[in-house]
PDB file of N, CA and C in Angstrom:
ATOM      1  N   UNK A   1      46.886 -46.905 -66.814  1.00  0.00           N
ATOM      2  CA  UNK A   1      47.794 -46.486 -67.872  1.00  0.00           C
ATOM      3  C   UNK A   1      47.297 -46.973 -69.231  1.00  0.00           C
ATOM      4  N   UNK A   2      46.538 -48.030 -69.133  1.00  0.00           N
ATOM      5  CA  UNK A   2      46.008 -48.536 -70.538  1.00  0.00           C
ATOM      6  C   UNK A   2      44.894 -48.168 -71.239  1.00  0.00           C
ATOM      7  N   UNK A   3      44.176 -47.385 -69.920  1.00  0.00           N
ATOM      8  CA  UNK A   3      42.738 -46.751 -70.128  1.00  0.00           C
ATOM      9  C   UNK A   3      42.504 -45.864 -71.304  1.00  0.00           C
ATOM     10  N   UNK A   4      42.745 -46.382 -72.679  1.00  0.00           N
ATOM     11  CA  UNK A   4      42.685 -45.172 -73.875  1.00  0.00           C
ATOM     12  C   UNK A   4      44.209 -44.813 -73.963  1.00  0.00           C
ATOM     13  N   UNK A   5      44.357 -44.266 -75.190  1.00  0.00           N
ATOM     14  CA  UNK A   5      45.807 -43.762 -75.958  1.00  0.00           C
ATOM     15  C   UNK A   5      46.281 -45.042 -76.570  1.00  0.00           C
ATOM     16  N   UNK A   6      47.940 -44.652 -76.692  1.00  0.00           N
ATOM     17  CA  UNK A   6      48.535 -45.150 -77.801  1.00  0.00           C
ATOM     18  C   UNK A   6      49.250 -46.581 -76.903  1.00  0.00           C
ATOM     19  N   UNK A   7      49.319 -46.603 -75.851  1.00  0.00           N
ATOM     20  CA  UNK A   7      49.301 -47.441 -75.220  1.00  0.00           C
ATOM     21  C   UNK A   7      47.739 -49.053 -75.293  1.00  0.00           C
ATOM     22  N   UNK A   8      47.414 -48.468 -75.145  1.00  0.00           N
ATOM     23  CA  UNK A   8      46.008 -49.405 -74.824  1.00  0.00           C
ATOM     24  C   UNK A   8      45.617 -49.787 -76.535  1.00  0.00           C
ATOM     25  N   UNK A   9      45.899 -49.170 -77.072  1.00  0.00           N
ATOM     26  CA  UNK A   9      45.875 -49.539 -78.752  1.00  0.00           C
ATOM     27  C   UNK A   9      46.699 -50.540 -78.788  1.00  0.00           C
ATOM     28  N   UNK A  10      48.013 -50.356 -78.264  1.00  0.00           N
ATOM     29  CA  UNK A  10      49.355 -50.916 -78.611  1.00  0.00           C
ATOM     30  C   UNK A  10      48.686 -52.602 -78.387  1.00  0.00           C
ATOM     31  N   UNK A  11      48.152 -52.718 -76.640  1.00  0.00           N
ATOM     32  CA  UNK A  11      48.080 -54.293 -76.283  1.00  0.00           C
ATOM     33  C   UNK A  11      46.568 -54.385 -77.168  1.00  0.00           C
ATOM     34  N   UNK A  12      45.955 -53.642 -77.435  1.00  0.00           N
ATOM     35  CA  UNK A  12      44.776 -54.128 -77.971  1.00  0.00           C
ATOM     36  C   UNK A  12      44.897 -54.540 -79.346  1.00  0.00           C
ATOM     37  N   UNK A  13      45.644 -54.530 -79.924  1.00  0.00           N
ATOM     38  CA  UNK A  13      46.141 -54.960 -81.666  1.00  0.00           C
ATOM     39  C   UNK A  13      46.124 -56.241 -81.380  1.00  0.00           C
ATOM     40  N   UNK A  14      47.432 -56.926 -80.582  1.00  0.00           N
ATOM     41  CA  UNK A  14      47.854 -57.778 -80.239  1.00  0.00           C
ATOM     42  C   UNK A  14      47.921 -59.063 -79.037  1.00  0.00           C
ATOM     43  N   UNK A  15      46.684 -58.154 -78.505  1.00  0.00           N
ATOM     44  CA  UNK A  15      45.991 -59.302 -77.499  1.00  0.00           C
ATOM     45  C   UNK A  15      44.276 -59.423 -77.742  1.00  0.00           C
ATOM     46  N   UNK A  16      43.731 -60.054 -76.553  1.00  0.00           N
ATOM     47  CA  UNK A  16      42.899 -60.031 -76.020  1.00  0.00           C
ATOM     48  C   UNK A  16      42.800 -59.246 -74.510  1.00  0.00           C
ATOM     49  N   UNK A  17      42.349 -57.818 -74.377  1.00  0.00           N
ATOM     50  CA  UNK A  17      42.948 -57.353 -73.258  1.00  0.00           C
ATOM     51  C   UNK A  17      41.403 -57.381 -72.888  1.00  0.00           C
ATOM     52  N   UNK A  18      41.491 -58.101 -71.421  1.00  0.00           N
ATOM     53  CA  UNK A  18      40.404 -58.012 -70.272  1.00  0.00           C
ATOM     54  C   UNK A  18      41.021 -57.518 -69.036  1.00  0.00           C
ATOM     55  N   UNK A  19      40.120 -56.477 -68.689  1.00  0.00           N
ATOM     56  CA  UNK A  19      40.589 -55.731 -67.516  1.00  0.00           C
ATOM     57  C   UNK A  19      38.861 -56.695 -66.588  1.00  0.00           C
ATOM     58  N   UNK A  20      39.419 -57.157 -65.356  1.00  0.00           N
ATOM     59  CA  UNK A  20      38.394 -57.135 -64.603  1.00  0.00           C
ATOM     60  C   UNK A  20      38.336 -55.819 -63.383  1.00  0.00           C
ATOM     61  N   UNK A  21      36.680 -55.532 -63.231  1.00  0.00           N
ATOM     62  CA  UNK A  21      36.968 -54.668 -61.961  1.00  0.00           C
ATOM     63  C   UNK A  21      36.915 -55.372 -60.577  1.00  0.00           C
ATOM     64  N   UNK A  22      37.909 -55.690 -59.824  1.00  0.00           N
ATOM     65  CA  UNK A  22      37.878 -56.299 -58.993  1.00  0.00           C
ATOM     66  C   UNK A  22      38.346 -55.452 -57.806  1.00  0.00           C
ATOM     67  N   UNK A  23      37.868 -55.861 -56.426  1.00  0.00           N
ATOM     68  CA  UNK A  23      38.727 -55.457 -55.646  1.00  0.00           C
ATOM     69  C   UNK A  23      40.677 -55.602 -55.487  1.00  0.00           C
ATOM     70  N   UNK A  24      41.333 -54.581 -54.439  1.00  0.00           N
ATOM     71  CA  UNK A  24      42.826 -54.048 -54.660  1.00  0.00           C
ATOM     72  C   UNK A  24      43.008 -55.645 -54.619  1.00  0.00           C
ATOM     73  N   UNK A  25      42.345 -56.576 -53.430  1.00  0.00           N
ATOM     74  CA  UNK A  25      42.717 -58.074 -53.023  1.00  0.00           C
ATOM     75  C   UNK A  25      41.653 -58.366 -53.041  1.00  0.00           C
ATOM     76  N   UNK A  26      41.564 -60.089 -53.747  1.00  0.00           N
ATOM     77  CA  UNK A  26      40.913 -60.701 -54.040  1.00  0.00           C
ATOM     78  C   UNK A  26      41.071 -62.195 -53.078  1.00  0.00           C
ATOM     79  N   UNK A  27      39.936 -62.574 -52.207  1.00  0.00           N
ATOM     80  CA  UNK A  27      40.099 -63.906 -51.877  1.00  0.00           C
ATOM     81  C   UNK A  27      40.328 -65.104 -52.353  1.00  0.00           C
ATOM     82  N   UNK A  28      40.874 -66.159 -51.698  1.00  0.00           N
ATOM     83  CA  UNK A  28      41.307 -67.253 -52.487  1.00  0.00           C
ATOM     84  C   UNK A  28      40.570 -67.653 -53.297  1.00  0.00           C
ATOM     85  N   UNK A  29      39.184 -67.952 -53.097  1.00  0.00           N
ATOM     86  CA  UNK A  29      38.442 -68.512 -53.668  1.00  0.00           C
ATOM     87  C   UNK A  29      37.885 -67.691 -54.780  1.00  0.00           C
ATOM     88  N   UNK A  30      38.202 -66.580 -54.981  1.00  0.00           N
ATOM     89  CA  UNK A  30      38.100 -65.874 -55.921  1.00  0.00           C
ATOM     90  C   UNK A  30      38.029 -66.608 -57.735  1.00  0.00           C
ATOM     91  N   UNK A  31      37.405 -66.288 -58.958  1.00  0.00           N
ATOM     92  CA  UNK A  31      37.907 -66.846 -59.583  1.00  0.00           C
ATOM     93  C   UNK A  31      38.867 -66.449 -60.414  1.00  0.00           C
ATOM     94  N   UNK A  32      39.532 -65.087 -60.247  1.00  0.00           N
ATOM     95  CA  UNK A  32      40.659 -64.459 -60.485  1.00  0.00           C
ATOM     96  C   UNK A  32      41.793 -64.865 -60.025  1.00  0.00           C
ATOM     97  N   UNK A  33      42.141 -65.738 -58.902  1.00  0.00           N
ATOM     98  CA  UNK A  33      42.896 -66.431 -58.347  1.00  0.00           C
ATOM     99  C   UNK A  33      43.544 -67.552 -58.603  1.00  0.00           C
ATOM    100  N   UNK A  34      42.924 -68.157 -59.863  1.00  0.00           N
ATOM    101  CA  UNK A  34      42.734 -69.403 -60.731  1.00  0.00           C
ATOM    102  C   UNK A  34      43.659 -68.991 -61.917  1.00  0.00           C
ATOM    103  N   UNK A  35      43.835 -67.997 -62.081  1.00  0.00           N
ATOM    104  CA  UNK A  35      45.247 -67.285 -63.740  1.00  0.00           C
ATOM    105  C   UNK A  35      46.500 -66.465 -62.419  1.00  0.00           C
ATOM    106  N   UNK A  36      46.235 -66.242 -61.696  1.00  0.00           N
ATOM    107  CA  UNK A  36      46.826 -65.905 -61.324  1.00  0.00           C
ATOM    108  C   UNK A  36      47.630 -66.188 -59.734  1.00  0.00           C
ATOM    109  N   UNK A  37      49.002 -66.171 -59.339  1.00  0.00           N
ATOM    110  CA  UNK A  37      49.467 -66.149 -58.206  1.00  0.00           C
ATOM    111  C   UNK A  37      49.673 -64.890 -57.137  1.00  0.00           C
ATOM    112  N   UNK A  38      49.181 -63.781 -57.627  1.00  0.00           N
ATOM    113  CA  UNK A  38      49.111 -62.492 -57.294  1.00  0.00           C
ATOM    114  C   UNK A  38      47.428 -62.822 -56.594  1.00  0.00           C
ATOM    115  N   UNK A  39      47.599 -62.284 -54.948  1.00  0.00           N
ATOM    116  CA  UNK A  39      46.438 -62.015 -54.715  1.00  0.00           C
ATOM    117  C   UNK A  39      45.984 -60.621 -54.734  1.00  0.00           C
ATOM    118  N   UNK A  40      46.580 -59.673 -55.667  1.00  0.00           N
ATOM    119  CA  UNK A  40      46.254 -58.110 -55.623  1.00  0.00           C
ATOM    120  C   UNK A  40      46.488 -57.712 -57.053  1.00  0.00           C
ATOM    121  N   UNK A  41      45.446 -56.778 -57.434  1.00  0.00           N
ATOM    122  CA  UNK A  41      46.162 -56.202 -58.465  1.00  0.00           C
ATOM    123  C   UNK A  41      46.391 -55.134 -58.066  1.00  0.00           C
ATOM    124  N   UNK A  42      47.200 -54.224 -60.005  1.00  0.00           N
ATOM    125  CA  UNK A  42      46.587 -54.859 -60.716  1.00  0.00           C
ATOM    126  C   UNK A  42      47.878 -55.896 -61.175  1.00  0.00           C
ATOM    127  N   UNK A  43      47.351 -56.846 -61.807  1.00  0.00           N
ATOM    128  CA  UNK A  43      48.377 -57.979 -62.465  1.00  0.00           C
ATOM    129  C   UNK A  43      48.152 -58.213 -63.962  1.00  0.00           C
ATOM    130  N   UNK A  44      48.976 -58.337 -64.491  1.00  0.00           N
ATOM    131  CA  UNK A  44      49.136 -58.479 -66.065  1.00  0.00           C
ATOM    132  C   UNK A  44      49.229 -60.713 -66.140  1.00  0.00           C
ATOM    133  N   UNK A  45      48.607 -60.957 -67.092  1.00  0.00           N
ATOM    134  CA  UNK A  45      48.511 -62.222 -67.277  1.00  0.00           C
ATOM    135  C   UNK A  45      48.202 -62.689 -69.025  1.00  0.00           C
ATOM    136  N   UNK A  46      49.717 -63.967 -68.922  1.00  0.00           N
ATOM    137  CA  UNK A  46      49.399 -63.377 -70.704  1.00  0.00           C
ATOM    138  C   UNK A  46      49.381 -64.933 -70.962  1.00  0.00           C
ATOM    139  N   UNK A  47      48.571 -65.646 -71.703  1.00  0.00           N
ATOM    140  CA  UNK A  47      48.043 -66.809 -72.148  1.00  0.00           C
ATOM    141  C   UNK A  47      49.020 -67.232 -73.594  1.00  0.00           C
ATOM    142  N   UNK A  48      49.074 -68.386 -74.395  1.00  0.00           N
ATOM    143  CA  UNK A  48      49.322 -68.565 -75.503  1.00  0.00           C
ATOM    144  C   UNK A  48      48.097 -69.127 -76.007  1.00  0.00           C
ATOM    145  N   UNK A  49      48.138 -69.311 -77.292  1.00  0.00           N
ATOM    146  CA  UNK A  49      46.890 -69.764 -78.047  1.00  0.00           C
ATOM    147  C   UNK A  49      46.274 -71.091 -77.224  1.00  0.00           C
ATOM    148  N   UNK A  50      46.937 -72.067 -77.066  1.00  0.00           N
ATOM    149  CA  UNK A  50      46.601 -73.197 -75.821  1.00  0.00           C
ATOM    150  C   UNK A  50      46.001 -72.703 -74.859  1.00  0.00           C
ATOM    151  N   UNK A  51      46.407 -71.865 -73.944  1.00  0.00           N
ATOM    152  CA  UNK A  51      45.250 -71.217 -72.954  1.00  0.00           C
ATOM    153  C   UNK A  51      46.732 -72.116 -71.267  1.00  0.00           C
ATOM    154  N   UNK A  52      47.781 -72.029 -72.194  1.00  0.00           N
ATOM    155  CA  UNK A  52      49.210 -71.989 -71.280  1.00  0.00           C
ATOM    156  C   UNK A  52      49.414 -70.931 -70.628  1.00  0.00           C
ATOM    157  N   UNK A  53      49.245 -70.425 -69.358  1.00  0.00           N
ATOM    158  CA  UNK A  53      50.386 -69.380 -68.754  1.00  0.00           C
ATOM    159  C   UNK A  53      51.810 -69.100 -69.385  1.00  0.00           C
ATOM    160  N   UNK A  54      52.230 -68.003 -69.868  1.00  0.00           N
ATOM    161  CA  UNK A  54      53.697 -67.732 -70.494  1.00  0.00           C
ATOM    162  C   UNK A  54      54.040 -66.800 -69.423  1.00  0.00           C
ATOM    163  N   UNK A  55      53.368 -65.613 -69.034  1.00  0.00           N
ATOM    164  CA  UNK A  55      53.980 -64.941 -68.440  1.00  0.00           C
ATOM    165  C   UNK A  55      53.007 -64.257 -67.560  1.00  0.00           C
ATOM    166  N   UNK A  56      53.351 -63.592 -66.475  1.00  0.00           N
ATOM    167  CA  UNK A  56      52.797 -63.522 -65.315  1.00  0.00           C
ATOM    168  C   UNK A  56      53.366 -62.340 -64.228  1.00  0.00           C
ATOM    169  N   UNK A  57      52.815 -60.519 -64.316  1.00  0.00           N
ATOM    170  CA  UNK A  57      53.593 -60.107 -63.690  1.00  0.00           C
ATOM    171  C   UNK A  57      52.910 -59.024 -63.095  1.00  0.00           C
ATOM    172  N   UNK A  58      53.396 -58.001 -62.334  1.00  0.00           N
ATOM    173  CA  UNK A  58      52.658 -57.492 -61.472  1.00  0.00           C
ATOM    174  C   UNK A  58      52.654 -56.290 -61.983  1.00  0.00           C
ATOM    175  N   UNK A  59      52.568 -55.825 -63.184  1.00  0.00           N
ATOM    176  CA  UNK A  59      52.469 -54.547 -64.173  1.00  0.00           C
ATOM    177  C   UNK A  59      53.128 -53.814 -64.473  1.00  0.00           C
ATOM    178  N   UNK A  60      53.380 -52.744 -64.646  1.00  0.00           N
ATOM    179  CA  UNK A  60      54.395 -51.740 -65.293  1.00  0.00           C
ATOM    180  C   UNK A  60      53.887 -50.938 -64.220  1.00  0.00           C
ATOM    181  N   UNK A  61      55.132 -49.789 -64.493  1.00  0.00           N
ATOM    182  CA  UNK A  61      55.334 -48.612 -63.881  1.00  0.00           C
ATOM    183  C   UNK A  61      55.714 -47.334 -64.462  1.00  0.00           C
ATOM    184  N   UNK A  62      55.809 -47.569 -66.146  1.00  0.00           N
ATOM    185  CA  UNK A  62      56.398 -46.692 -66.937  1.00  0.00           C
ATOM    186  C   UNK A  62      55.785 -47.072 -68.452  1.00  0.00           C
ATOM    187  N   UNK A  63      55.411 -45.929 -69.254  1.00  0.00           N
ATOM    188  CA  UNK A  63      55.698 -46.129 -70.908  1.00  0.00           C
ATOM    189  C   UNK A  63      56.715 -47.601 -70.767  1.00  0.00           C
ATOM    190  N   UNK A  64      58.099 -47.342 -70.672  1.00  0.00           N
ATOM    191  CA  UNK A  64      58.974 -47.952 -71.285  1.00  0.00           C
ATOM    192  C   UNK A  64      58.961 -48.990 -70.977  1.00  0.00           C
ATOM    193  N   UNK A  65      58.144 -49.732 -69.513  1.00  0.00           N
ATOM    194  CA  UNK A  65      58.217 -50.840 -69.000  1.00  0.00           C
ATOM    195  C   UNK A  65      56.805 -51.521 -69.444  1.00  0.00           C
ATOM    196  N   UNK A  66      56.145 -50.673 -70.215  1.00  0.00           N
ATOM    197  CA  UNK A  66      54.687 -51.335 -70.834  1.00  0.00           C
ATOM    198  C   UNK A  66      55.310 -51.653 -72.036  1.00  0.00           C
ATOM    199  N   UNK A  67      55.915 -51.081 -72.462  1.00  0.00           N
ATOM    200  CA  UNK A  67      56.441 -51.333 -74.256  1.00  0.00           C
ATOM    201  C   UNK A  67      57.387 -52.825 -73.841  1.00  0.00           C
ATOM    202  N   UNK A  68      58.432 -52.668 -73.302  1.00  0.00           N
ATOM    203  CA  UNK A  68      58.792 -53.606 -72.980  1.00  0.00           C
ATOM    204  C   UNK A  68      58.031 -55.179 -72.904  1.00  0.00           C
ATOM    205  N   UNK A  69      57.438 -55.086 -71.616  1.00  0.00           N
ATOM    206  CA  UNK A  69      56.499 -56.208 -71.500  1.00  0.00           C
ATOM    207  C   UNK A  69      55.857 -56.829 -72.983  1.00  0.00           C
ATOM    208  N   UNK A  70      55.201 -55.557 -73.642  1.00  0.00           N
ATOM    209  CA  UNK A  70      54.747 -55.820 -74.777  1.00  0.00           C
ATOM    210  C   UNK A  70      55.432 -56.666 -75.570  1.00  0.00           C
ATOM    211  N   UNK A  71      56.648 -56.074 -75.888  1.00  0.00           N
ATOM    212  CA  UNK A  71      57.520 -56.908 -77.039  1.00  0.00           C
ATOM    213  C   UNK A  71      58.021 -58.291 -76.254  1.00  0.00           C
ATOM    214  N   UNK A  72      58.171 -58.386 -74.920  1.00  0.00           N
ATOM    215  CA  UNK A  72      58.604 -59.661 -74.389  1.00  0.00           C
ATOM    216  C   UNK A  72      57.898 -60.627 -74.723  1.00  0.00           C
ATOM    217  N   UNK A  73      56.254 -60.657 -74.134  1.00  0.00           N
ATOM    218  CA  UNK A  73      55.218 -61.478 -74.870  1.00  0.00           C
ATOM    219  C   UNK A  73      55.436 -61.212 -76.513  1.00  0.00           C
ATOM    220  N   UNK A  74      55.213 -60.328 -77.280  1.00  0.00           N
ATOM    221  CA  UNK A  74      54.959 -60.631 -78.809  1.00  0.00           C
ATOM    222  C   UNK A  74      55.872 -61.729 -79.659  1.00  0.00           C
ATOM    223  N   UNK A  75      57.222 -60.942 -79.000  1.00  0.00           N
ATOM    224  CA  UNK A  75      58.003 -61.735 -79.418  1.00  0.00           C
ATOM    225  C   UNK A  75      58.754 -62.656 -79.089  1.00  0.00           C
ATOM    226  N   UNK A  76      58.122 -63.078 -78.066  1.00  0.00           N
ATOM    227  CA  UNK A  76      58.304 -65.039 -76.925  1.00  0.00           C
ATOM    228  C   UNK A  76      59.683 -64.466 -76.286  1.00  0.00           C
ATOM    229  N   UNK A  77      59.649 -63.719 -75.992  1.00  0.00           N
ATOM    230  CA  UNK A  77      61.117 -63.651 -75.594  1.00  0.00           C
ATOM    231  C   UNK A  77      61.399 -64.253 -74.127  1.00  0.00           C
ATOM    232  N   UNK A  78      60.419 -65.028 -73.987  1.00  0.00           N
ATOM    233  CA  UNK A  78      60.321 -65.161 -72.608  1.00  0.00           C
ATOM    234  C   UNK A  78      60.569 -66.884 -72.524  1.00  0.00           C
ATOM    235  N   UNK A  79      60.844 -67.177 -73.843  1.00  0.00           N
ATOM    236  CA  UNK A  79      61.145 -68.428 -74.265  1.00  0.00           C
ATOM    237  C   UNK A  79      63.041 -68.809 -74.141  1.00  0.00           C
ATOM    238  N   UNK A  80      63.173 -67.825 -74.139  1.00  0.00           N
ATOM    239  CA  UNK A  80      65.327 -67.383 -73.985  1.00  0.00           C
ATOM    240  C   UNK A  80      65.442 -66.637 -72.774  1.00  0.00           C
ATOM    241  N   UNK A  81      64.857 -66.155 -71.925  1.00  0.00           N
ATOM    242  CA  UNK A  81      65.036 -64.752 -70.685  1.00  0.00           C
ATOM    243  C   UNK A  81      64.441 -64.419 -69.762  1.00  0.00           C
ATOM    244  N   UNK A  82      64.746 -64.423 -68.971  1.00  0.00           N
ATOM    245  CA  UNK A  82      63.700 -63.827 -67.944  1.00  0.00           C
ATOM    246  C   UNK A  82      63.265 -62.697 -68.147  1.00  0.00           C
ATOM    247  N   UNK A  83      61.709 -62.062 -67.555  1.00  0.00           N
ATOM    248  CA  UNK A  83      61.266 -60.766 -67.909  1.00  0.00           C
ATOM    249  C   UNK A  83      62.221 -59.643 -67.206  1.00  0.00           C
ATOM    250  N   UNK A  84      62.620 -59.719 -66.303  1.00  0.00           N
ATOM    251  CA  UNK A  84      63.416 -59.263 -65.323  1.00  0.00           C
ATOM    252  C   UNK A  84      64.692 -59.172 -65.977  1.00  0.00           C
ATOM    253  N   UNK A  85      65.491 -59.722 -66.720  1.00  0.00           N
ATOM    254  CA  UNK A  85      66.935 -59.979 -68.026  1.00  0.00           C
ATOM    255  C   UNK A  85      66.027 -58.876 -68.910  1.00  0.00           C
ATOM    256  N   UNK A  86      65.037 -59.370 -69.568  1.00  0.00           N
ATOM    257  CA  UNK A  86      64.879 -58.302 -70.323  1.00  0.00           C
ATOM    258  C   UNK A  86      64.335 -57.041 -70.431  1.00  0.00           C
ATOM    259  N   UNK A  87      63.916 -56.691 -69.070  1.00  0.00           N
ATOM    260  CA  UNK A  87      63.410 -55.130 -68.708  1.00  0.00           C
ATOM    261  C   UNK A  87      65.207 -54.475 -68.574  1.00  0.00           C
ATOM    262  N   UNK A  88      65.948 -55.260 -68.144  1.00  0.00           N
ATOM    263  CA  UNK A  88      67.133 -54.844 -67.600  1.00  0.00           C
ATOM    264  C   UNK A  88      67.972 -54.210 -68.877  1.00  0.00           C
ATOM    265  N   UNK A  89      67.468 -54.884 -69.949  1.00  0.00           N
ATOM    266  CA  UNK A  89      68.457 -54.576 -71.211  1.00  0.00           C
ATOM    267  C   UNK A  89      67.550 -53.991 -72.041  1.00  0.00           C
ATOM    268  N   UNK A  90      66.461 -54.014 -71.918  1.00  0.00           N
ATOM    269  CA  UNK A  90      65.517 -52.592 -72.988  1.00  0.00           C
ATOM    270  C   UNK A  90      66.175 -51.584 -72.695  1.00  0.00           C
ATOM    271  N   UNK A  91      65.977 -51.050 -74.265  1.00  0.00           N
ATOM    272  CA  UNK A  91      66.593 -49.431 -74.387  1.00  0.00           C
ATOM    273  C   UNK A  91      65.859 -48.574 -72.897  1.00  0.00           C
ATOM    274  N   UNK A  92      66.545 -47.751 -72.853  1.00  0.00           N
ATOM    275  CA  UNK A  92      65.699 -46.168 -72.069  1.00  0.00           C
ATOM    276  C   UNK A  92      65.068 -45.503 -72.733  1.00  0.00           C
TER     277      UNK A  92
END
């Protein structure tokens, strides 16, 4: 879904977006396994300037649930809510 358009612009302004090509599952020892608790992608993984885990999730399924995510990280909202509280109360 991020592969090009107005989407993939959107996280690319405002992140650092690395896609690895990895297999669907990745072994433990993997070093993809090390940011993440998901042994499959794909998985979304979002850092703060420290190089802290903030948020951690198993991707979207929609425009509205990528925009979402988006503004959750931009705007820390994840500092007051769960991502899950706030997918629930984003507009449609």
């Amino acid at each position: 879904m991020l592969s090009g358009g107005e989407l993939s612009k959107l996280y690319s302004t405002d992140f650092v977006v690395f896609e690895a090509g990895s297999p669907h599952v990745y072994p433990a020892d993997h070093e993809l396994r090390k940011l993440t608790s998901f042994p499959y992608t794909p998985v979304f993984v979002f850092l703060d300037s420290s190089g802290r885990k903030v948020v951690e999730t198993q991707g979207f399924h929609s425009e509205r649930e990528a925009r979402a995510l988006h503004e959750f990280v931009t705007k820390k909202a994840y500092r007051k809510t769960s991502l899950r509280e706030f997918m629930a109360s984003y507009p449609r």
